[in-house]
Protein backbone atom coordinates (compact mmCIF):
# COMPACT_ATOMS: atom_id res chain seq x y z
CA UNK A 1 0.00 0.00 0.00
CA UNK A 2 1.61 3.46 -0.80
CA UNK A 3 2.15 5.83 1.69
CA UNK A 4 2.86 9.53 1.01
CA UNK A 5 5.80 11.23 2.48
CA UNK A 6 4.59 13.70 5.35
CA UNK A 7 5.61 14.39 8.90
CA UNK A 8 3.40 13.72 12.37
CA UNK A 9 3.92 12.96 15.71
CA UNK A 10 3.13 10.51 17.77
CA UNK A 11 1.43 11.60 20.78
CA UNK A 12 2.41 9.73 24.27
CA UNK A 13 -0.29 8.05 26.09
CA UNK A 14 -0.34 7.76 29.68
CA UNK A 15 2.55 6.23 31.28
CA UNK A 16 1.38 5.30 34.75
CA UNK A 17 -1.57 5.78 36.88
CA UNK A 18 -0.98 6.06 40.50
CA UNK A 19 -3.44 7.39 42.33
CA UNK A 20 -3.09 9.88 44.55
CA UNK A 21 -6.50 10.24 45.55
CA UNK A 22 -7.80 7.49 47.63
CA UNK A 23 -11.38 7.78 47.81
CA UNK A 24 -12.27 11.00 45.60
CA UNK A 25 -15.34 11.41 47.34
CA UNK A 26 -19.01 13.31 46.20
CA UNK A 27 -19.13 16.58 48.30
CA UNK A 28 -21.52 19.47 48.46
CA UNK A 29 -19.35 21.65 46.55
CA UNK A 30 -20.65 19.59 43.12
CA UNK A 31 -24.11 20.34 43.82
CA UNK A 32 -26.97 18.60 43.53
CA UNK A 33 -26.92 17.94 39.88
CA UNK A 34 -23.54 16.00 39.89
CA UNK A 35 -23.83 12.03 40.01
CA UNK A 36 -19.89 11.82 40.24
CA UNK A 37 -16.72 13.44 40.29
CA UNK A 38 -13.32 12.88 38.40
CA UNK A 39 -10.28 14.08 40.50
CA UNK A 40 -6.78 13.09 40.06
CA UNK A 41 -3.36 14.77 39.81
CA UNK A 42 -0.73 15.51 37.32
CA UNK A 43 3.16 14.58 37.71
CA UNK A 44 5.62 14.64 35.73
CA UNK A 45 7.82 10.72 35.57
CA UNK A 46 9.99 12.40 38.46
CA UNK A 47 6.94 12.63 40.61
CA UNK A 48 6.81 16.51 40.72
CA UNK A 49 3.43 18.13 40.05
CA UNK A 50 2.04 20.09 36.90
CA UNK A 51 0.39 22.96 37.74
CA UNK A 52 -2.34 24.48 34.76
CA UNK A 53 -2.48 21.56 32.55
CA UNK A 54 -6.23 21.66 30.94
CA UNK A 55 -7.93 18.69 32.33
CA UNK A 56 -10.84 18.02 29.49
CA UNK A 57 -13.63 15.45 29.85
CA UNK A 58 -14.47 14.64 26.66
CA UNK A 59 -17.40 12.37 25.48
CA UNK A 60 -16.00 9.08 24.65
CA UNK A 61 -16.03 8.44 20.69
CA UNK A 62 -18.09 11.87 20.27
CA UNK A 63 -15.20 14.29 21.02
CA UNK A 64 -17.80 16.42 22.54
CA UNK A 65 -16.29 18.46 25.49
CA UNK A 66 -18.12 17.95 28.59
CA UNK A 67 -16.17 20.17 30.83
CA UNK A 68 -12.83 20.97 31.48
CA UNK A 69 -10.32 22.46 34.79
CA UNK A 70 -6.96 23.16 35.21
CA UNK A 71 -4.23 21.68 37.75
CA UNK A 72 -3.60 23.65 41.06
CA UNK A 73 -0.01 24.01 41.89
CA UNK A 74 0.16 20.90 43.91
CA UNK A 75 -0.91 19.09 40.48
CA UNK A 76 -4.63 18.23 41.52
CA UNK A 77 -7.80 18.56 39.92
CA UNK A 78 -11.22 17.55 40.40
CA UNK A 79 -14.39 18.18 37.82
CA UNK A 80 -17.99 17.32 38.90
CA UNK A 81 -20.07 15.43 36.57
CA UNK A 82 -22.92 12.91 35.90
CA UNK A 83 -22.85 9.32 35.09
CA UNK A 84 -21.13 8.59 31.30
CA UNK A 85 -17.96 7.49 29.52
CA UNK A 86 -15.44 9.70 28.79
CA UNK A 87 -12.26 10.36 27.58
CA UNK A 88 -9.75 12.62 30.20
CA UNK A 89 -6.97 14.54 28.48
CA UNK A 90 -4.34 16.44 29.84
CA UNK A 91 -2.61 18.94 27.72
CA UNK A 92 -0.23 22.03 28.71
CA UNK A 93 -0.58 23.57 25.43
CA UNK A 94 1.39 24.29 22.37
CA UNK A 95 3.56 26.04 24.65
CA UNK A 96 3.78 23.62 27.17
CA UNK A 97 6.37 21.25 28.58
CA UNK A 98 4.54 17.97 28.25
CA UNK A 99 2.86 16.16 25.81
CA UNK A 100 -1.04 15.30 25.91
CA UNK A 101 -1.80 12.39 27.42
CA UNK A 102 -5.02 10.61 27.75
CA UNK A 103 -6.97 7.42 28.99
CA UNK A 104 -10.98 6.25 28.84
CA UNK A 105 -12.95 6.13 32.12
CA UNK A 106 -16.68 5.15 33.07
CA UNK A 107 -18.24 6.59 36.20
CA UNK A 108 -20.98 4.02 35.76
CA UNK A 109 -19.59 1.76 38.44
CA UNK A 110 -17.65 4.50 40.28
CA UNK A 111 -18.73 7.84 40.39
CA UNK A 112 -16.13 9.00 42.62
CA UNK A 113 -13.15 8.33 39.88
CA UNK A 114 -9.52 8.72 40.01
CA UNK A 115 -7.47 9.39 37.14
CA UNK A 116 -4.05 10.43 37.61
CA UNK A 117 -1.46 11.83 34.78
CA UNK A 118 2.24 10.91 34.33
CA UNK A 119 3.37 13.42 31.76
CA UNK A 120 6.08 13.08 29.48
CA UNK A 121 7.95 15.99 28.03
CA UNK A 122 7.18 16.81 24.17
CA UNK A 123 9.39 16.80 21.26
CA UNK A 124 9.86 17.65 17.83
CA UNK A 125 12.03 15.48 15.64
CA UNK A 126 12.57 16.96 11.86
CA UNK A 127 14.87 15.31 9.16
CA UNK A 128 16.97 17.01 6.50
CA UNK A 129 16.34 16.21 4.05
CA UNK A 130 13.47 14.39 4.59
CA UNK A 131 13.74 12.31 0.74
CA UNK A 132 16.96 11.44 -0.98
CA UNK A 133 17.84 10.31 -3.80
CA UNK A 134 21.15 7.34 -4.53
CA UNK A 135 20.51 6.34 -7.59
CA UNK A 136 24.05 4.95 -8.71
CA UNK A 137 27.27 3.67 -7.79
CA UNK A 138 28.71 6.41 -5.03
CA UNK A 139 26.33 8.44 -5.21
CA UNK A 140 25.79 9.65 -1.00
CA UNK A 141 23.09 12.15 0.82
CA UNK A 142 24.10 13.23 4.05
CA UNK A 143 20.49 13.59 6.40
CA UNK A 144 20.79 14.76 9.95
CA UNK A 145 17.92 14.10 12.45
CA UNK A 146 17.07 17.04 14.89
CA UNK A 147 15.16 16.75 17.97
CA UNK A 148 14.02 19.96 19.95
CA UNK A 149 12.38 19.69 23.31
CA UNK A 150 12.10 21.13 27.11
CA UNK A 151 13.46 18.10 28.50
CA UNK A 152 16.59 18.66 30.82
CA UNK A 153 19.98 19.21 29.06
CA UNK A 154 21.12 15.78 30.47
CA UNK A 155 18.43 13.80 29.02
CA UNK A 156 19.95 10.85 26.64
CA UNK A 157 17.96 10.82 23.24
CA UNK A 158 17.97 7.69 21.66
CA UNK A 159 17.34 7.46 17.74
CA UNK A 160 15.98 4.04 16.12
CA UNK A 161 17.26 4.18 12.62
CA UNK A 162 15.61 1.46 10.26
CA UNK A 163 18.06 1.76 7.49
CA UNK A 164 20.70 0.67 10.38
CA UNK A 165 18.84 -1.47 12.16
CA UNK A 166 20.06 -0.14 15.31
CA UNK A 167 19.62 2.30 17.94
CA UNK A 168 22.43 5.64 18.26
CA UNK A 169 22.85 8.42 20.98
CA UNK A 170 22.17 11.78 19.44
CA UNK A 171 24.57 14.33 20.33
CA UNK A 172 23.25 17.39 22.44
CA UNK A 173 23.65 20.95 20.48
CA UNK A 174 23.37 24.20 21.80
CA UNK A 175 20.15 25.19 22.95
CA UNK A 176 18.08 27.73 20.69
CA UNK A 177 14.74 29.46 21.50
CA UNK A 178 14.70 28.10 24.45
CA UNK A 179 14.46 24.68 23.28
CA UNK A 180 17.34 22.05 24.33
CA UNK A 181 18.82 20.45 21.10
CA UNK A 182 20.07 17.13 19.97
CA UNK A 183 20.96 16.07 16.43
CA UNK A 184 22.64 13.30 14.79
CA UNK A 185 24.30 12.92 10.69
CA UNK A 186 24.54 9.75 8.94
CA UNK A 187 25.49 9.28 5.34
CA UNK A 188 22.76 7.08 3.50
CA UNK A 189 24.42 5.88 0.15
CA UNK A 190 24.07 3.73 -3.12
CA UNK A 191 22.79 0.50 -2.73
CA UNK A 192 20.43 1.35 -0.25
CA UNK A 193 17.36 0.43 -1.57
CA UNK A 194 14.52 2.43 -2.05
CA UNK A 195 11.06 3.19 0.13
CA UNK A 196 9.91 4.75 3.06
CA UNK A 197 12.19 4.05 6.75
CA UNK A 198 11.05 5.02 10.01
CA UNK A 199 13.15 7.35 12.69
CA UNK A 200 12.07 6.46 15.94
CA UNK A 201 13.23 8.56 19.20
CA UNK A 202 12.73 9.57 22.85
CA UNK A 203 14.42 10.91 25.90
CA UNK A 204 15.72 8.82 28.77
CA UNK A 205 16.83 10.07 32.54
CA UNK A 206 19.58 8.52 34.59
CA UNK A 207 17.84 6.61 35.67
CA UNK A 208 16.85 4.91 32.45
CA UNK A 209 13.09 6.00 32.04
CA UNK A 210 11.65 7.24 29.38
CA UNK A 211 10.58 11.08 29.87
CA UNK A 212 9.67 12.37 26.91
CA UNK A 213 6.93 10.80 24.47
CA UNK A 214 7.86 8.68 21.70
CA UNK A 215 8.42 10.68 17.93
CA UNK A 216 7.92 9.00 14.69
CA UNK A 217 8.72 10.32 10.93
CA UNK A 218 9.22 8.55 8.26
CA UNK A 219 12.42 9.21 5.63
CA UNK A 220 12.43 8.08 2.03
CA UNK A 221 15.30 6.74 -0.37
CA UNK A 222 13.21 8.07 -3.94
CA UNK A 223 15.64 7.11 -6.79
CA UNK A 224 12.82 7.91 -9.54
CA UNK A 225 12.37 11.00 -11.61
CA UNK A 226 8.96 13.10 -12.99
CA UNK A 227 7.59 11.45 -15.75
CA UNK A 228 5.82 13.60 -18.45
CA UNK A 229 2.87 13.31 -20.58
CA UNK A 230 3.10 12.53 -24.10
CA UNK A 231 2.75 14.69 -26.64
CA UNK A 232 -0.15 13.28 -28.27
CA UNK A 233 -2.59 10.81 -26.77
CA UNK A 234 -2.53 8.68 -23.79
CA UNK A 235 -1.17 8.72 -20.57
CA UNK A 236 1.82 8.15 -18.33
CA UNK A 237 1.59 5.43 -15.36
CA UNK A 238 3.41 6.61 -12.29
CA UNK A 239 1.35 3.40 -10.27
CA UNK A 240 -1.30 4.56 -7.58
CA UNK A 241 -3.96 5.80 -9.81
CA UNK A 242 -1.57 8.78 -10.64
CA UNK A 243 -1.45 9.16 -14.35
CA UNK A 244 0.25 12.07 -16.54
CA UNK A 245 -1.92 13.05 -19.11
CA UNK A 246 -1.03 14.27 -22.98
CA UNK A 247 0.00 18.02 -23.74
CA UNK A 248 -2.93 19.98 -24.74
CA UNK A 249 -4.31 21.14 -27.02
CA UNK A 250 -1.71 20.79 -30.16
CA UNK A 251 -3.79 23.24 -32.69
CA UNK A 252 -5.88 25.94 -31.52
CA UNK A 253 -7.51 29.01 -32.87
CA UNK A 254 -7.58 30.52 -29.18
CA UNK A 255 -4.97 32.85 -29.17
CA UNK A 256 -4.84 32.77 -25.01
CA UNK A 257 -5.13 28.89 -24.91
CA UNK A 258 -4.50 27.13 -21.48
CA UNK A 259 -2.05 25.01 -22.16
CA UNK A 260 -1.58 21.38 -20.27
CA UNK A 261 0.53 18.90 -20.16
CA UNK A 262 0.73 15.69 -17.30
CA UNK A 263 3.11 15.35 -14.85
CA UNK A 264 3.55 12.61 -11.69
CA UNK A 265 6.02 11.13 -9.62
CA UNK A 266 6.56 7.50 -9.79
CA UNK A 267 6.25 5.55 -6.95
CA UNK A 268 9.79 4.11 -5.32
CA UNK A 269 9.12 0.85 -3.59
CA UNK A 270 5.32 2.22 -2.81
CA UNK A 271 6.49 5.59 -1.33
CA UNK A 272 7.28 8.71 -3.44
CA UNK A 273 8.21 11.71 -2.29
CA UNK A 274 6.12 13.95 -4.29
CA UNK A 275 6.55 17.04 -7.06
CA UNK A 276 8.60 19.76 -5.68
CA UNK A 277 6.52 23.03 -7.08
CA UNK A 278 9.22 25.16 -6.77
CA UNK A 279 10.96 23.71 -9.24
CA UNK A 280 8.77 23.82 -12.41
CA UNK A 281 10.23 25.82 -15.06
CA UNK A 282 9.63 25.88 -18.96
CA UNK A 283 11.77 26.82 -22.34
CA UNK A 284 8.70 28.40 -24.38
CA UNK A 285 9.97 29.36 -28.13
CA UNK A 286 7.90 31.56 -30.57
CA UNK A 287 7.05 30.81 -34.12
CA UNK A 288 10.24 33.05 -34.88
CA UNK A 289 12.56 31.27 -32.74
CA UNK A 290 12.33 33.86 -30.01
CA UNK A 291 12.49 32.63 -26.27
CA UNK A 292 8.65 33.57 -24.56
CA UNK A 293 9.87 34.79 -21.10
CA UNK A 294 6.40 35.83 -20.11
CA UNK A 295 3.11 33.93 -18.76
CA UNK A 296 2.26 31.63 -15.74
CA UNK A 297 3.18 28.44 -14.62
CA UNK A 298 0.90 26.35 -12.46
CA UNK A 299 1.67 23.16 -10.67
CA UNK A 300 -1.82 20.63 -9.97
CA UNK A 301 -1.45 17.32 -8.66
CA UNK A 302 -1.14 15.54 -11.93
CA UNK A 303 -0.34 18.51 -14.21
CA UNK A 304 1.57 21.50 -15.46
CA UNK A 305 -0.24 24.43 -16.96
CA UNK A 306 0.90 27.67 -18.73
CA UNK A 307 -1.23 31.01 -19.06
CA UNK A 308 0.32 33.21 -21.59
CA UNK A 309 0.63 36.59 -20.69
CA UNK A 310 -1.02 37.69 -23.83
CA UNK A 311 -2.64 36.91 -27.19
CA UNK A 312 -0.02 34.27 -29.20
CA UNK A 313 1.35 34.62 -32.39
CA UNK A 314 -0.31 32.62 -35.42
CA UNK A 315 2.34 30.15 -35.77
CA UNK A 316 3.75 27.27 -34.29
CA UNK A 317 5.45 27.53 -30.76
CA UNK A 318 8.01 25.06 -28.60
CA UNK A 319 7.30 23.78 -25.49
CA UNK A 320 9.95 21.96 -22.88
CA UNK A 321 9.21 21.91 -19.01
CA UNK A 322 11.31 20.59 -16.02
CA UNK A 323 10.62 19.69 -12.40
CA UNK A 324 12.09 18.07 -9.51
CA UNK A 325 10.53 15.82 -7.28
CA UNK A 326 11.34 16.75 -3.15
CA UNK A 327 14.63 14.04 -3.43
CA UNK A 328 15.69 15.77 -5.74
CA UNK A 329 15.52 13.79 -9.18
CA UNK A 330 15.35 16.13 -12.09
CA UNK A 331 12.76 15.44 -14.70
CA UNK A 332 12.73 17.50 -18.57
CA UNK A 333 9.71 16.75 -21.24
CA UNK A 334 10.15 16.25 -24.52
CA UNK A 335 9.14 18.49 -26.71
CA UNK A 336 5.88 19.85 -27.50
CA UNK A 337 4.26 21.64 -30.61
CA UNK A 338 1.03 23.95 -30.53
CA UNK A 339 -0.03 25.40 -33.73
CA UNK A 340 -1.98 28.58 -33.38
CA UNK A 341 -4.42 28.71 -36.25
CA UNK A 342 -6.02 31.83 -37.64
CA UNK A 343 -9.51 30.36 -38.21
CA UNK A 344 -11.70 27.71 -37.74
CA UNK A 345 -12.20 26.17 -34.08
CA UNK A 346 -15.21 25.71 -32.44
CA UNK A 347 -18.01 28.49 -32.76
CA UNK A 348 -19.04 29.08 -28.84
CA UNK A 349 -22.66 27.80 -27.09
CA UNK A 350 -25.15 28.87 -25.34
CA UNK A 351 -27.32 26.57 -23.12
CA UNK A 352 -29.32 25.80 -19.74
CA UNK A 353 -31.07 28.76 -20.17
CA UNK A 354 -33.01 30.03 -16.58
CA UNK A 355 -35.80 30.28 -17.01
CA UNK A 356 -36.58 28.06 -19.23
CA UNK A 357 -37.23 28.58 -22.95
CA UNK A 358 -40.72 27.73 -24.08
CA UNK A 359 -39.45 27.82 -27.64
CA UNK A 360 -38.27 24.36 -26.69
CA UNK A 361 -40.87 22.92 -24.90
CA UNK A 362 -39.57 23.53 -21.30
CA UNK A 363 -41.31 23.28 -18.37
CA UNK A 364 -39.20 25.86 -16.64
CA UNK A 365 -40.14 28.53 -18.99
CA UNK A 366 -43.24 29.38 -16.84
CA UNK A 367 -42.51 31.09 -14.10
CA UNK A 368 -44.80 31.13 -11.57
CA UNK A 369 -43.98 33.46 -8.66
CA UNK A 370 -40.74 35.00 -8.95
CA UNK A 371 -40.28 35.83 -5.27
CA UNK A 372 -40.97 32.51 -3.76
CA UNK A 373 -39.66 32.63 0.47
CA UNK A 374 -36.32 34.39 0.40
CA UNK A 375 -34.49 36.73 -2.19
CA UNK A 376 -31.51 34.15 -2.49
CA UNK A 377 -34.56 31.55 -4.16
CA UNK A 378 -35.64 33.88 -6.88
CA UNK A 379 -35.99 33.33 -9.88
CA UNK A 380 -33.40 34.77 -12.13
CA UNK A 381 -31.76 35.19 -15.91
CA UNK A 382 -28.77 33.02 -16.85
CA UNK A 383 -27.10 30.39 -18.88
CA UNK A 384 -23.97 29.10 -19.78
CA UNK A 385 -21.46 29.84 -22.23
CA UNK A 386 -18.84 27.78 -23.35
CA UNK A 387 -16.16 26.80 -25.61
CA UNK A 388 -14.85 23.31 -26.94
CA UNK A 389 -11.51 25.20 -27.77
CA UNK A 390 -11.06 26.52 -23.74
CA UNK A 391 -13.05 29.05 -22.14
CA UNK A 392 -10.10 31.04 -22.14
CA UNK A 393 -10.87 31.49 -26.20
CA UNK A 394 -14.15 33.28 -25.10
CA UNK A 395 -13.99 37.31 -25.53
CA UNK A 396 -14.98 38.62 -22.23
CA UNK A 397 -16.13 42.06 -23.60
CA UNK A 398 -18.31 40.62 -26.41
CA UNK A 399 -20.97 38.89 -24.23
CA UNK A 400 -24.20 40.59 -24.61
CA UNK A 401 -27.27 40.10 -22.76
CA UNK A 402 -30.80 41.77 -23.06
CA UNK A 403 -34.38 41.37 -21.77
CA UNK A 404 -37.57 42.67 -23.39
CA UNK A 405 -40.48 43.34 -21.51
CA UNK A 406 -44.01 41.60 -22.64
CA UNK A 407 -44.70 44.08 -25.54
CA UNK A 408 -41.30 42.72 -26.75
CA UNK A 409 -40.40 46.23 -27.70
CA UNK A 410 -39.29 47.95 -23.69
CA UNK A 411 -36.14 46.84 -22.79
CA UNK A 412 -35.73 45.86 -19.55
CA UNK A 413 -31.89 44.94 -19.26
CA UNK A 414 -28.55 45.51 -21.09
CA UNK A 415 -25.75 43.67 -19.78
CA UNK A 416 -22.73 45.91 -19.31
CA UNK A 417 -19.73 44.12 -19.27
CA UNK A 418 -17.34 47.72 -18.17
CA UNK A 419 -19.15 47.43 -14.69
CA UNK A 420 -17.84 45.88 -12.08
CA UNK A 421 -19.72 42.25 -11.28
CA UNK A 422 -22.36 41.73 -8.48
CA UNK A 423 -22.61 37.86 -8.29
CA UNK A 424 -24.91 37.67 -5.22
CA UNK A 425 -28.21 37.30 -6.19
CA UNK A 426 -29.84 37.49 -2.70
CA UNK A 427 -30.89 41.05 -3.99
CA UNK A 428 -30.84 42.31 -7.50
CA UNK A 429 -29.18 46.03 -7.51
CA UNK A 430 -30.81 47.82 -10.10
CA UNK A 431 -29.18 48.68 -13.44
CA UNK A 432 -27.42 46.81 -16.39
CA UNK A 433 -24.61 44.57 -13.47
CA UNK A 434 -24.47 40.85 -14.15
CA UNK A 435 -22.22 38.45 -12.89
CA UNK A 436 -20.06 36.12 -16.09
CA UNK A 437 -17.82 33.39 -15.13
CA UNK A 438 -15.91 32.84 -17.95
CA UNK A 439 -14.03 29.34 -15.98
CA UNK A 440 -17.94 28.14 -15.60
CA UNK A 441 -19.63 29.68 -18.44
CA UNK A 442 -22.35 30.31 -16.26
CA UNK A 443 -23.42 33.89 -16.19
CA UNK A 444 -26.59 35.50 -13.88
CA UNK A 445 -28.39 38.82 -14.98
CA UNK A 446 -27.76 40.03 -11.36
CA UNK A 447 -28.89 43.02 -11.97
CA UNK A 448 -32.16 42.36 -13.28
CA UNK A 449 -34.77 40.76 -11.36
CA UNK A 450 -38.23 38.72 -11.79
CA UNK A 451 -39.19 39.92 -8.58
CA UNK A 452 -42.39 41.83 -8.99
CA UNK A 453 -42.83 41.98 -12.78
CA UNK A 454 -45.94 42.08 -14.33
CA UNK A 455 -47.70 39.04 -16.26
CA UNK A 456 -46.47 38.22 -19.17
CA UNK A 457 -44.45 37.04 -22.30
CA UNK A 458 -40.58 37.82 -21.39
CA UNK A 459 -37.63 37.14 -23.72
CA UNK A 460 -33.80 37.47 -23.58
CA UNK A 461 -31.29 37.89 -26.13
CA UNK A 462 -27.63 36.84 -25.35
CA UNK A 463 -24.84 36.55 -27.83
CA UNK A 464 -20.94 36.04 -27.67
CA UNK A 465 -17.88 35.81 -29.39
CA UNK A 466 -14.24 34.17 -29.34
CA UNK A 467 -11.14 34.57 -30.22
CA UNK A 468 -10.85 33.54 -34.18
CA UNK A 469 -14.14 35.80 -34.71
CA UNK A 470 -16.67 32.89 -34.33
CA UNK A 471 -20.16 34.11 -32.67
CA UNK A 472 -23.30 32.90 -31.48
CA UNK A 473 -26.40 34.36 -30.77
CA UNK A 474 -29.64 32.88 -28.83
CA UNK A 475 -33.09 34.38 -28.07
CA UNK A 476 -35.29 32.37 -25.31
CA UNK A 477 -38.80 33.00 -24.02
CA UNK A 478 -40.50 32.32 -21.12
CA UNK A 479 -44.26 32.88 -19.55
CA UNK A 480 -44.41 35.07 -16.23
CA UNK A 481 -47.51 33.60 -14.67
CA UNK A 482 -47.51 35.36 -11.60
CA UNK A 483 -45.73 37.67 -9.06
CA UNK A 484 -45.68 37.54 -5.25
């Protein structure tokens, strides 16, 4: 099963429960409501108490907080209740010494219920790097391991390496932040075979228990590069379901076309350690031979995409990307043609029209009641545009929407692109706003509403145009039955 490189921690669960309470008794101060009480006391594994850790009773498998306290200075706490299951954390905070800790009680069969708290100090553990790549004959990383944490200067860290097999003593650095430091280097090199390892560590006193909780990341030998689309059909398989699509499109008329092309990172012994987006670069050529130097580059999972920063050139342009992956394997596509045609393409639609058109025999072209309960459910003008060549080939400024009243003469509404757009419907502004999105298609006469028109036969007129000059225009009717 393939596992994705990313860091956690482990939190610590409870390391001891000695109770220090012997009968925690009901008093009066619960009140009469209470049908039990939780009381314990926090200590950290030297026996010395925690004052303000947040005590939380927390419904057990609802994570619904009940109620919550805080220690006193002699580590005690006690929270009234009623009868239930829960689950009792401690936690100091993000600032705190210790790590949470936690443990499931019932006050079913004991209502007066002690639960006492060992803590165990935190810790951070990160790796660097984190993925590496060996892929021949002496070919070396060197990847330290870093641990940070409030646990005394003295404390012995003890790192479980899985590509050693063994356990090493990291070596205590000088403190920073106000965090005590310990680190340790090792040299991971060619043949170690690929996948995912695990670094394991914690902190141990003189006296040979464990004081801090136990931290867990994961480090990756990743020996295998990006693959690329190709540059027609098909697809690339990096295994898991991740595929790298074709470049797209390789003719156009839409001189702003989105181009695409697939990218993924292959899987190394069922880990990978994912595309590094600040690495992705392109070598974009002109018709002319010129280097384009201009546009955007956008990294999705499973593909690269380039905005131009303008209109293209009629011609044929050169395409060649590069990435890395986060080990540091260096990927370059072949290389990939678009031809920028001057005309033909697709000539733009325009469908789903709202409300609907009776022209065609819809049911939704009779509106009856525009105002219905609340402003956001009324009825209003729209439709989609779209594109087979990319919405992108759609010219913003060229859509053009109208409505004419019942004498089909008054006009009602003129779409004005120039203003600025009002896509909340809950209440139409008045004049000629509308809201277009050109990703969608779908557009909403905003600024014209249903709301309290008169009976009638409406209609609307909307037309549009891309790119190569290609238009479309498209009338619809509908029946206003009533207004409320």
């Amino acid at each position: 099963m393939k596992r994705s490189l990313r860091r956690f921690t482990l939190f610590a669960v409870l390391v001891a429960a000695i109770p220090s309470f012997a009968s925690a008794a009901l008093d009066v101060a619960c009140g009469a409501n209470a049908t039990s009480v939780v009381a314990g006391r926090a200590t950290n594994v030297a026996g010395d108490p925690v004052q303000g850790a947040l005590i939380q009773l927390r419904q057990a498998n609802k994570d619904t907080l009940h109620a919550q306290t805080t220690t006193a200075a002699n580590g005690t706490y006690k929270i009234c209740t009623t009868h239930d299951t829960y689950d009792v954390r401690a936690d100091t905070g993000s600032g705190g010494l210790y790590a949470t800790a936690n443990q499931t009680i019932t006050t079913f069969t004991n209502p007066a219920k002690t639960t006492d708290f060992v803590l165990e100090y935190k810790l951070n553990q990160t790796i660097t790097p984190q993925a590496v790549s060996i892929p021949v004959a002496g070919s070396s990383t060197s990847v330290t391991w870093r641990v940070q944490s409030k646990a005394p200067a003295g404390t012995q860290m003890r790192l479980t390496l899985d590509h050693l097999g063994a356990t090493v003593l990291m070596s205590a650095a000088a403190p920073a932040g106000g965090w005590n430091i310990w680190t340790y280097t090792a040299v991971l090199a060619h043949p170690l075979p690929e996948g995912f390892r695990w670094a394991k560590v914690a902190g141990y006193d003189a006296s040979n228990r464990r004081i801090t909780e136990l931290g867990q990341d994961p480090y990756l030998v990743d020996n295998q590069a990006p693959r690329f689309g190709p540059a027609t059909t098909g697809s690339v398989d990096c295994g898991g379901s991740h595929l790298a699509g074709p470049f797209t499109p390789f003719a156009t008329t839409n001189p702003w076309a989105l181009i695409t092309v697939g990218v993924c990172d292959p899987e190394s012994n069922f880990g990978r350690s994912s595309l590094d987006p600040y690495t992705v670069s392109a070598q974009i050529f002109d018709p002319n031979g010129n280097p384009v130097t201009t546009g955007s580059l956008i990294l999705n999972q499973l593909s690269i995409q380039y905005l131009p920063s303008g209109p293209m050139s009629l011609g044929t342009y050169q395409f060649r990307f590069s990435i890395r992956d986060h080990a540091g394997n260096l990927a370059t596509s072949p290389q990939y043609a678009l031809l920028v045609e001057k005309s033909g393409g697709s000539v733009p639609t325009l469908s789903g029209f709202v409300p609907g058109n009776l022209g065609e025999g819809s049911n939704l072209g009779i509106v009856i009641g525009s105002g219905f309960t609340t402003p956001a459910s009324r009825a209003v003008v729209a439709f989609y545009a779209k594109d087979a060549d990319g919405q992108g080939d759609l010219s913003f400024g060229s859509l053009r929407v109208r409505v004419y009243g019942p004498d089909g003469n008054t006009l009602l509404y003129d779409y004005d692109s120039s203003l600025p757009p009002v896509c909340s419907p809950v209440q139409a502004p008045p004049g000629n706003t509308g809201c277009f999105n050109q990703g969608t298609g779908r557009f909403e006469a905003s600024g014209f509403s249903l709301f309290g028109r008169p009976p009638g036969l409406y209609s609307a007129t909307a037309s549009i145009s891309d790119h190569s000059g290609n238009s479309v225009t498209r009338t619809w009717r509908w029946f206003q039955v009533l207004t409320l």
